[in-house]
Protein backbone atom coordinates (compact mmCIF):
# COMPACT_ATOMS: atom_id res chain seq x y z
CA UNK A 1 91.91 74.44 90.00
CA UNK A 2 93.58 71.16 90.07
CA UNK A 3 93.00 68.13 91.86
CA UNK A 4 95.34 65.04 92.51
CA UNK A 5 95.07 62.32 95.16
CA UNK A 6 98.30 62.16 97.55
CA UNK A 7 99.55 59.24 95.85
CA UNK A 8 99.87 60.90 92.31
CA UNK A 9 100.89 64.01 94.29
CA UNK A 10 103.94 62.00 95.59
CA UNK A 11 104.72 60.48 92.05
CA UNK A 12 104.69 64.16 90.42
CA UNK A 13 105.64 66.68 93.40
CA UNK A 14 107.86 68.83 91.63
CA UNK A 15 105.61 69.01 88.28
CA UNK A 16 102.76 69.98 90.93
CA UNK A 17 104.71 72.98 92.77
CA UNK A 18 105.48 74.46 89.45
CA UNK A 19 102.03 74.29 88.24
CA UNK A 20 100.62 76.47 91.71
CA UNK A 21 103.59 78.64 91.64
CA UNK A 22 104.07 79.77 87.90
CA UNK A 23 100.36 79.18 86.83
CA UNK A 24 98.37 81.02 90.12
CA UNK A 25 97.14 77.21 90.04
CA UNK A 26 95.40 76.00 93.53
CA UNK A 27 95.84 72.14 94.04
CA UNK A 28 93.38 70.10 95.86
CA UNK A 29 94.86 67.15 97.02
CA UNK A 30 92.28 64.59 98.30
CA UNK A 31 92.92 62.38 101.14
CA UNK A 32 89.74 60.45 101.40
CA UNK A 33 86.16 61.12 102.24
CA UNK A 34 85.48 64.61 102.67
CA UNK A 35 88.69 65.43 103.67
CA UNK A 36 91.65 66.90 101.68
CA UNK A 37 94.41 69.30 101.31
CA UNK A 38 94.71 72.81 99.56
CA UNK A 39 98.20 73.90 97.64
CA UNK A 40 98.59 77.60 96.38
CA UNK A 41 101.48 80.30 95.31
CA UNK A 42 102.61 82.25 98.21
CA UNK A 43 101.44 85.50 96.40
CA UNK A 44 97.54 84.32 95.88
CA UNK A 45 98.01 83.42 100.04
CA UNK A 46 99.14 86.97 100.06
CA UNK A 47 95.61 88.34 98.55
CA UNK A 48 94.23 86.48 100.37
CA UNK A 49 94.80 87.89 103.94
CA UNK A 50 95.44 91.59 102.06
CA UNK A 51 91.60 91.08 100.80
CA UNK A 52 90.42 89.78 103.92
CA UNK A 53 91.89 92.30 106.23
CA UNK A 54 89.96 95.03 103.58
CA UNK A 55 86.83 92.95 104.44
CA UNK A 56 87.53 92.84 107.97
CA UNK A 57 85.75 95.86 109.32
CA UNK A 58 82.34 97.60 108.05
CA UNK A 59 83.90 100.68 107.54
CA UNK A 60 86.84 99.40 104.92
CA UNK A 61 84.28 97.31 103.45
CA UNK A 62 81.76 100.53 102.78
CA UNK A 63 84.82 102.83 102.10
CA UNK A 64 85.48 100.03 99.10
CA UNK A 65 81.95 99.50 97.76
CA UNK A 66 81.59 103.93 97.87
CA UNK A 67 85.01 103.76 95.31
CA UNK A 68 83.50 101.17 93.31
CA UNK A 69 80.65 102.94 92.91
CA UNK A 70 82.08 106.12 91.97
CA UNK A 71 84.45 104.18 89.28
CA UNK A 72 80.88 102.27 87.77
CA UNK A 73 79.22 105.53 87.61
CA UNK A 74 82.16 107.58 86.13
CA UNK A 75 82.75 109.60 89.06
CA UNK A 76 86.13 109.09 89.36
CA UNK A 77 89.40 110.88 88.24
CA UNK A 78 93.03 110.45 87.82
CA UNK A 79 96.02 112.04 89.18
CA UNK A 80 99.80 111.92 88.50
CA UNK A 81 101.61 110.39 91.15
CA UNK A 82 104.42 112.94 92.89
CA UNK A 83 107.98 111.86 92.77
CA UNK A 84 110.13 112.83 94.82
């Protein structure tokens, strides 16, 4: 995680952008007491909702912890994917 004030954020902007984009960085940017700014790659926002709509309901979120479970405890098998 990196942190910046907006002033050095403004200096650098470019230099910051690549840093959350290519790096899966998230940038804080502060903007004065207790209040601030977060910065990060479209594709962590992405797994972000996608992880949050898993966790959304009881059901997903039991349906998740049984497969984790199963994987832990060696339960689990693989299969071949069918292409078509």
């Amino acid at each position: 995680m990196l942190t910046t004030t907006i002033s050095d954020f403004r200096k650098d902007i470019k230099n910051y952008f690549d840093k959350v984009s290519k790096n899966f960085e998230t940038l804080i940017i502060n903007r004065g007491k207790d209040n601030g700014v977060v910065i990060m790659s479209l594709d962590e926002y992405n797994s972000l909702l996608a992880t949050k709509h898993e966790l959304s309901s009881r059901i997903n979120e039991k349906r998740l912890d049984n497969a984790i479970e199963k994987i832990e405890n060696r339960q689990s098998f693989q299969k071949d994917l069918i292409e078509s």
